[in-house]
C-alpha atoms as a PDB file:
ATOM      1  CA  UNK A   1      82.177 101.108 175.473  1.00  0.00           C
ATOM      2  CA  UNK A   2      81.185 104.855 175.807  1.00  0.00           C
ATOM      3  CA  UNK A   3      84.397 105.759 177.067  1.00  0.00           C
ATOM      4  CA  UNK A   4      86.102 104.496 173.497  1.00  0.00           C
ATOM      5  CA  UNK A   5      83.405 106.410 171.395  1.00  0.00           C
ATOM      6  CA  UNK A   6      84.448 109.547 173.365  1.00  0.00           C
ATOM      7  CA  UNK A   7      88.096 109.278 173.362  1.00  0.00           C
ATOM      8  CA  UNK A   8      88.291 108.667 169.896  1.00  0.00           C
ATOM      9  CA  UNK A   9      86.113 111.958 169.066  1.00  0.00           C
ATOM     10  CA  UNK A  10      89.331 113.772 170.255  1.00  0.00           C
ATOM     11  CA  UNK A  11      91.335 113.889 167.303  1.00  0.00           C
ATOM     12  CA  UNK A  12      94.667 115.569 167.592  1.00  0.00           C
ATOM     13  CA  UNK A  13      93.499 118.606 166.112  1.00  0.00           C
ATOM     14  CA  UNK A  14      90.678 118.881 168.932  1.00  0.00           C
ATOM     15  CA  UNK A  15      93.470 118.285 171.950  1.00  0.00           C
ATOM     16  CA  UNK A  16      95.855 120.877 170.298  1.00  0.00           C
ATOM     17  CA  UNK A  17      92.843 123.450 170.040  1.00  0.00           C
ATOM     18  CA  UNK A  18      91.852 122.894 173.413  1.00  0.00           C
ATOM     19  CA  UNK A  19      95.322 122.611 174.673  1.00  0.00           C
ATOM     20  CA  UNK A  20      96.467 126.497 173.319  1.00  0.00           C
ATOM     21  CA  UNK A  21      93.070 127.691 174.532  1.00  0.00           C
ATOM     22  CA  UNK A  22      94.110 126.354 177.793  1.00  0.00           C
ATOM     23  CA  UNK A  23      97.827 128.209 177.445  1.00  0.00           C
ATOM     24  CA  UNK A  24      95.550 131.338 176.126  1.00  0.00           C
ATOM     25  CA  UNK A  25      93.787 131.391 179.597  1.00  0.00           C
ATOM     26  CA  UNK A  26      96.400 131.586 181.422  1.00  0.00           C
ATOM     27  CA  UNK A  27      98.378 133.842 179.732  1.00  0.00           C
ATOM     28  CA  UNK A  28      95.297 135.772 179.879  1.00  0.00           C
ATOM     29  CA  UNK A  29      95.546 135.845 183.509  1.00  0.00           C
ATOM     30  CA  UNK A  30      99.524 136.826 183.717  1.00  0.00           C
ATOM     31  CA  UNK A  31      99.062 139.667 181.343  1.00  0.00           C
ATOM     32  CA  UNK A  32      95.783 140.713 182.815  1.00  0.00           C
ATOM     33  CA  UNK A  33      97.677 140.858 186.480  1.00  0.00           C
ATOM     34  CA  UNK A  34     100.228 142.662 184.967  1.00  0.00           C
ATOM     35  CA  UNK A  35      98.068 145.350 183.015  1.00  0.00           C
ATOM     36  CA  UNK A  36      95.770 145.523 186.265  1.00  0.00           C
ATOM     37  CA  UNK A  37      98.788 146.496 188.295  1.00  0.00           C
ATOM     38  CA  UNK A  38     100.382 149.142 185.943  1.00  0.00           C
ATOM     39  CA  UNK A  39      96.744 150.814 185.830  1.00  0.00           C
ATOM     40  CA  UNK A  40      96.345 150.370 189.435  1.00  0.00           C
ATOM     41  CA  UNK A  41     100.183 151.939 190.273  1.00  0.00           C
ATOM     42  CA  UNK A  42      99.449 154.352 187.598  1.00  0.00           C
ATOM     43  CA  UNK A  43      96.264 155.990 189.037  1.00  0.00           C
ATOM     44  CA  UNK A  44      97.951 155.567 192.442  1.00  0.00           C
ATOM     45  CA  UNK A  45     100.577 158.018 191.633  1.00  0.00           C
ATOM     46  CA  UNK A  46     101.277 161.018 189.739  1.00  0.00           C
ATOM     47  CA  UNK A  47     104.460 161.847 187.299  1.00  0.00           C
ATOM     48  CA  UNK A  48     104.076 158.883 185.034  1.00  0.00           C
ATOM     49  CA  UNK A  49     102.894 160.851 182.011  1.00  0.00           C
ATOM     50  CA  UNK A  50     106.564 162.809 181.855  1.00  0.00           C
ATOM     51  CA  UNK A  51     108.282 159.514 181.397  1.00  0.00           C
ATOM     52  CA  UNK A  52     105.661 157.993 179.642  1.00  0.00           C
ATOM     53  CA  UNK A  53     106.257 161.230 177.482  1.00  0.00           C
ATOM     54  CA  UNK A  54     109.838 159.928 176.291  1.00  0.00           C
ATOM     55  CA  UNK A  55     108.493 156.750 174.039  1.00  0.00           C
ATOM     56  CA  UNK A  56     108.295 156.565 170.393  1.00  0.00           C
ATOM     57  CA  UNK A  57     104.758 157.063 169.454  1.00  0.00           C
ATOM     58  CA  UNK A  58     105.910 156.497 166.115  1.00  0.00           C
ATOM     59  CA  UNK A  59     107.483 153.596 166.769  1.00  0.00           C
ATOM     60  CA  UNK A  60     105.371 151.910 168.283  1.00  0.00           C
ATOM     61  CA  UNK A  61     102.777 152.892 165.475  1.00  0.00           C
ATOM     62  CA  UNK A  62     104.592 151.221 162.886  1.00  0.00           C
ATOM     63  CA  UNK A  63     104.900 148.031 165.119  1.00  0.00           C
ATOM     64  CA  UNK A  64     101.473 148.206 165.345  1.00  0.00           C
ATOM     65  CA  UNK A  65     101.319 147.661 161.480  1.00  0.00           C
ATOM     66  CA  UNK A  66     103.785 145.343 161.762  1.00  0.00           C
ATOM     67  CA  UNK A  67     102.051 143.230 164.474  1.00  0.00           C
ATOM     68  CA  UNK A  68      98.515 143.496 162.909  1.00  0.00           C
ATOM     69  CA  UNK A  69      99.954 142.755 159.119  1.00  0.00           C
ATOM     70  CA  UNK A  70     101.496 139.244 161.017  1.00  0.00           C
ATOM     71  CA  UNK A  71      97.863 138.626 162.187  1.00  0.00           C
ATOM     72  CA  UNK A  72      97.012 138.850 158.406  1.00  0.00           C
ATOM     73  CA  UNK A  73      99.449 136.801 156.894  1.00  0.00           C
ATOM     74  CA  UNK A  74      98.583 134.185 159.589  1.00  0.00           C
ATOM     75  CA  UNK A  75      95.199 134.171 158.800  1.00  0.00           C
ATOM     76  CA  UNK A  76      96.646 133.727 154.990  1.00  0.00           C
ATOM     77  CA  UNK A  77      98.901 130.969 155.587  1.00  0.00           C
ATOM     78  CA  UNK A  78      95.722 128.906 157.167  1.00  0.00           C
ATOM     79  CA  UNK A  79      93.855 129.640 154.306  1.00  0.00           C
ATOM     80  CA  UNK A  80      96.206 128.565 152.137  1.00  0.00           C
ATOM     81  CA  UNK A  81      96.626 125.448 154.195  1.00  0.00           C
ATOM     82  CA  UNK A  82      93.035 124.748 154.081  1.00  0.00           C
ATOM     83  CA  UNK A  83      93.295 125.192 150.275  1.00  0.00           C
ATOM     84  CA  UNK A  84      96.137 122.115 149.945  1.00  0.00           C
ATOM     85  CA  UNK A  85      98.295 125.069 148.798  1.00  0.00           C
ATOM     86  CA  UNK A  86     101.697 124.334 150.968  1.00  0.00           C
ATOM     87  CA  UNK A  87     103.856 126.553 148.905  1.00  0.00           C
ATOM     88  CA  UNK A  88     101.219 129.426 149.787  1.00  0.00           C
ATOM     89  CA  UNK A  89     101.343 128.242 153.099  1.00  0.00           C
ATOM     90  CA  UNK A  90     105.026 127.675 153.189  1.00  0.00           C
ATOM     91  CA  UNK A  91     105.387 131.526 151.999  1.00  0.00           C
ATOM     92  CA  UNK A  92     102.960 133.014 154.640  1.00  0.00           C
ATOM     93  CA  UNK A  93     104.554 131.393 157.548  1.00  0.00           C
ATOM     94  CA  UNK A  94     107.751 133.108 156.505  1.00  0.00           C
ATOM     95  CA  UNK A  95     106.175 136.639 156.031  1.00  0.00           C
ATOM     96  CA  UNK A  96     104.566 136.169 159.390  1.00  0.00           C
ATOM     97  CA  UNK A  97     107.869 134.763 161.032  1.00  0.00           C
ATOM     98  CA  UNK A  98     109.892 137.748 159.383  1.00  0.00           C
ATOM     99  CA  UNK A  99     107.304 140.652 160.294  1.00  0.00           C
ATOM    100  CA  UNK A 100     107.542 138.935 163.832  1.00  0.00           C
ATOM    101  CA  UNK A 101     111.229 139.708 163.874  1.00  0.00           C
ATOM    102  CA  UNK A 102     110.644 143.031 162.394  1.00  0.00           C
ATOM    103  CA  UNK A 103     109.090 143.612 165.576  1.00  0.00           C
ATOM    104  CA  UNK A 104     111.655 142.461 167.494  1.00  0.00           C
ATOM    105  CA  UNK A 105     114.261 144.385 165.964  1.00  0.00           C
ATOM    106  CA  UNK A 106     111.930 147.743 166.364  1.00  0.00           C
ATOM    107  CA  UNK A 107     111.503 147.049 169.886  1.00  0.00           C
ATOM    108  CA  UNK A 108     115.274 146.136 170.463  1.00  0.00           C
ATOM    109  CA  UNK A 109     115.944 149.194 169.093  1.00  0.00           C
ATOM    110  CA  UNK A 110     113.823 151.386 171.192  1.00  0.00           C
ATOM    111  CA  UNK A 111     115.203 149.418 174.195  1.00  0.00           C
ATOM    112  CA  UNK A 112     118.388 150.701 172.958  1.00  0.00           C
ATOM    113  CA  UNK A 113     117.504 154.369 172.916  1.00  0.00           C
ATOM    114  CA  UNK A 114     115.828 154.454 176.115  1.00  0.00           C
ATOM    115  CA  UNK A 115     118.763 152.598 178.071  1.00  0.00           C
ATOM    116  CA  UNK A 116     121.026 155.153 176.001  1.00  0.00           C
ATOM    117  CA  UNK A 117     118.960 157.743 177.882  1.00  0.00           C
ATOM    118  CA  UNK A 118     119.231 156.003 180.934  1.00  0.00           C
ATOM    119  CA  UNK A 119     115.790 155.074 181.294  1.00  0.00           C
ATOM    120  CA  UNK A 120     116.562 151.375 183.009  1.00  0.00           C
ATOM    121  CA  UNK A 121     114.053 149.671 184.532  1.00  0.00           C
ATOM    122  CA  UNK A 122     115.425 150.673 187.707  1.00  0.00           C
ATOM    123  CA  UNK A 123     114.748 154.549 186.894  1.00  0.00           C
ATOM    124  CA  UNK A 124     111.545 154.381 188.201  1.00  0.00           C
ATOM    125  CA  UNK A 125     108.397 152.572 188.548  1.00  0.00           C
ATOM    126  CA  UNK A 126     106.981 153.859 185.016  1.00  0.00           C
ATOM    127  CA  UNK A 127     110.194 151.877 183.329  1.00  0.00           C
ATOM    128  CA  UNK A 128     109.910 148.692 185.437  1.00  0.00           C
ATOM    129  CA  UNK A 129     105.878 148.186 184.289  1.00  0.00           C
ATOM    130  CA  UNK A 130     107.362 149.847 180.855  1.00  0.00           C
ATOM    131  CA  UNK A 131     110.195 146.963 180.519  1.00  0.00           C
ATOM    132  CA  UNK A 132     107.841 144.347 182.134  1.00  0.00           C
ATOM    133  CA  UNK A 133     105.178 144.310 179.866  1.00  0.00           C
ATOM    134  CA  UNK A 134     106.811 144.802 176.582  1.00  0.00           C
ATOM    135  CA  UNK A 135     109.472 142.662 177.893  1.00  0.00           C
ATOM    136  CA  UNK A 136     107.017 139.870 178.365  1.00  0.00           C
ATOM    137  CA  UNK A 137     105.192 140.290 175.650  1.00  0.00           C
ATOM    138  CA  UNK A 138     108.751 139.831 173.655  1.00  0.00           C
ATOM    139  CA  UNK A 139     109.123 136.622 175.248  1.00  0.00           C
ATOM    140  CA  UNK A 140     105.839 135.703 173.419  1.00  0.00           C
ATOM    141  CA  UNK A 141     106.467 137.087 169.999  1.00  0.00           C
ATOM    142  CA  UNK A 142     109.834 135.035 170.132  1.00  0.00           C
ATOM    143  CA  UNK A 143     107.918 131.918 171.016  1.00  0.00           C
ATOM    144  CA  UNK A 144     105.286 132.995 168.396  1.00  0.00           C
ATOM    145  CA  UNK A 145     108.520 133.338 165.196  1.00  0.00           C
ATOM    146  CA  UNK A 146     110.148 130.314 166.759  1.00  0.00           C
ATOM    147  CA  UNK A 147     106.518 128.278 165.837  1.00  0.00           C
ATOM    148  CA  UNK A 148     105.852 129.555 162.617  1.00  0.00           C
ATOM    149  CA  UNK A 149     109.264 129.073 161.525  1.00  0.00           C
ATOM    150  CA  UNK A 150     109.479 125.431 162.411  1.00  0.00           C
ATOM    151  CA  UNK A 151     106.182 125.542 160.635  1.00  0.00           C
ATOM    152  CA  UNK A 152     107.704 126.865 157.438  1.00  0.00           C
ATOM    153  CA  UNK A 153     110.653 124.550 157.729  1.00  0.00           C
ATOM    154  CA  UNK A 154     108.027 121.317 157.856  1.00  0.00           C
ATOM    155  CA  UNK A 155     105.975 122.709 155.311  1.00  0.00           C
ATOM    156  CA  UNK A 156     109.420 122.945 152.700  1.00  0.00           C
ATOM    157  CA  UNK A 157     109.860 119.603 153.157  1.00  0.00           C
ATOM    158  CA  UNK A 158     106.653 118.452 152.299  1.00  0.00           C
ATOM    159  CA  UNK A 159     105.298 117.413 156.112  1.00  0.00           C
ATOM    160  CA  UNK A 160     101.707 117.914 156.916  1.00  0.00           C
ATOM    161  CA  UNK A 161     101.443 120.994 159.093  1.00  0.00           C
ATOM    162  CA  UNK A 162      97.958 121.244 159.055  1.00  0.00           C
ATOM    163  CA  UNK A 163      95.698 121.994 161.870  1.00  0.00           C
ATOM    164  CA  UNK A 164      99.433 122.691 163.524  1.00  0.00           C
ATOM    165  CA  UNK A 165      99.411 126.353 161.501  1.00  0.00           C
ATOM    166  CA  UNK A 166      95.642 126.888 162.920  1.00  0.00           C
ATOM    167  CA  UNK A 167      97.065 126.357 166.875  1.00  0.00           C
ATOM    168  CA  UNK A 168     100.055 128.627 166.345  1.00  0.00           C
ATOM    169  CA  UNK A 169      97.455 131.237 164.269  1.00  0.00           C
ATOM    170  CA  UNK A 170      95.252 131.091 167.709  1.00  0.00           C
ATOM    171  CA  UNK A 171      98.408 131.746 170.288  1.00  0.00           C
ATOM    172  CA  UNK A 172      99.775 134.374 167.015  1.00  0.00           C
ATOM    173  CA  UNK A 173      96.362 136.292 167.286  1.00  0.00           C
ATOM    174  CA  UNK A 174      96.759 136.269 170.932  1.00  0.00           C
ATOM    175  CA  UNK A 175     100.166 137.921 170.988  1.00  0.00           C
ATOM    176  CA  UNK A 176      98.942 140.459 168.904  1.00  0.00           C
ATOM    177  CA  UNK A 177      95.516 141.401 170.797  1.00  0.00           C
ATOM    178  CA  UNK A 178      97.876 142.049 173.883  1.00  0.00           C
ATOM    179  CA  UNK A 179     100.044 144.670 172.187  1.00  0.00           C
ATOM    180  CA  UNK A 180      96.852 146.051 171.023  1.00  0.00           C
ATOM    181  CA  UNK A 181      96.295 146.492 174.889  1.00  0.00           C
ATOM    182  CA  UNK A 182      99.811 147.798 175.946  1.00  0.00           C
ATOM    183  CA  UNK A 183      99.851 149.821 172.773  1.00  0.00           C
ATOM    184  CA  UNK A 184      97.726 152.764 174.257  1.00  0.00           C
ATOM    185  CA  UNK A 185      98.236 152.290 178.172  1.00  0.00           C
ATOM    186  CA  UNK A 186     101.817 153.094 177.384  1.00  0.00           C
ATOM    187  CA  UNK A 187     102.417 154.694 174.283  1.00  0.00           C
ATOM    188  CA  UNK A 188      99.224 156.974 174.307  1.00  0.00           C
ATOM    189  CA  UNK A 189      98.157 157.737 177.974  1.00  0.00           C
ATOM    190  CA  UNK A 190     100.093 160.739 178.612  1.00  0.00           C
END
């Protein structure tokens, strides 16, 4: 009889909050490995700061923005969930899913420039952590849009998305906290 009282105290919501905190963990640990071993390599040897030297502080500045203004528009569209305002919350997703491509398409184009310049991952070990760890965190900003845009497609037609835009907001903050990390170790350390 206790066993039904407890089981039913997990709602859906409660197993999809737990459930990204356990995907937060352990992306927690594969981007803390990585980080750990660019700092490590990077103390270990010298010459990184002259390639580190030929990235877009700029660039990266205004992805910054980009990234951080995402965070806020997240935090919008759950408020606007949370307010039975779907159109708001409709809208949001979209600005969120189309700053997340903005970032993409900032990135792609500084991958561009730097493989123009025949900085390739293979050019040394400053480009393979460089293309690792932005490359990865890619990977999670395209899983992030992919989310929030499904989200904005069920909220047009009217589907509950509700505690659904909170989950994606937690992995969505995530995403951005890392490139808060990378952010200086590569762009500003040199």
């Amino acid at each position: 009889m206790r066993m039904a009282v407890v089981s039913e105290q997990f709602t859906p919501a409660l197993r999809g909050k737990i459930a990204i905190w356990f995907v937060i963990a352990s992306e927690v640990m594969i981007f803390g490995t990585a980080v750990g071993s660019y700092i490590l390599a990077r103390a270990a040897s010298p010459g990184w700061s002259a390639e580190a030297a030929h990235l877009s502080t700029s660039l990266a500045t205004i992805n910054t923005f980009v990234l951080l203004t995402s965070s806020m528009t997240m935090a919008m569209a759950f408020d606007a969930y949370q307010k039975a305002d779907q159109r708001g919350a409709q809208r949001f997703l979209l600005l969120t899913t189309l700053l997340g491509l903005t970032f993409l398409g900032i990135k792609s184009y500084e991958y561009t420039s730097h493989i123009m310049e025949g900085a390739v991952p293979w050019s040394g070990s400053f480009w393979s952590f460089y293309y690792a760890l932005t490359g990865l965190h890619m990977l999670h900003v395209i899983a992030g849009a992919i989310v929030n845009f499904i989200l904005f497609l069920a909220a047009g037609r009217g589907l509950s998305t509700g505690y659904r835009i909170e989950i994606a907001g937690l992995y969505w903050h995530f995403v951005d906290i890392v490139w808060i990390f990378l952010f200086p170790l590569l762009y500003l350390s040199y």
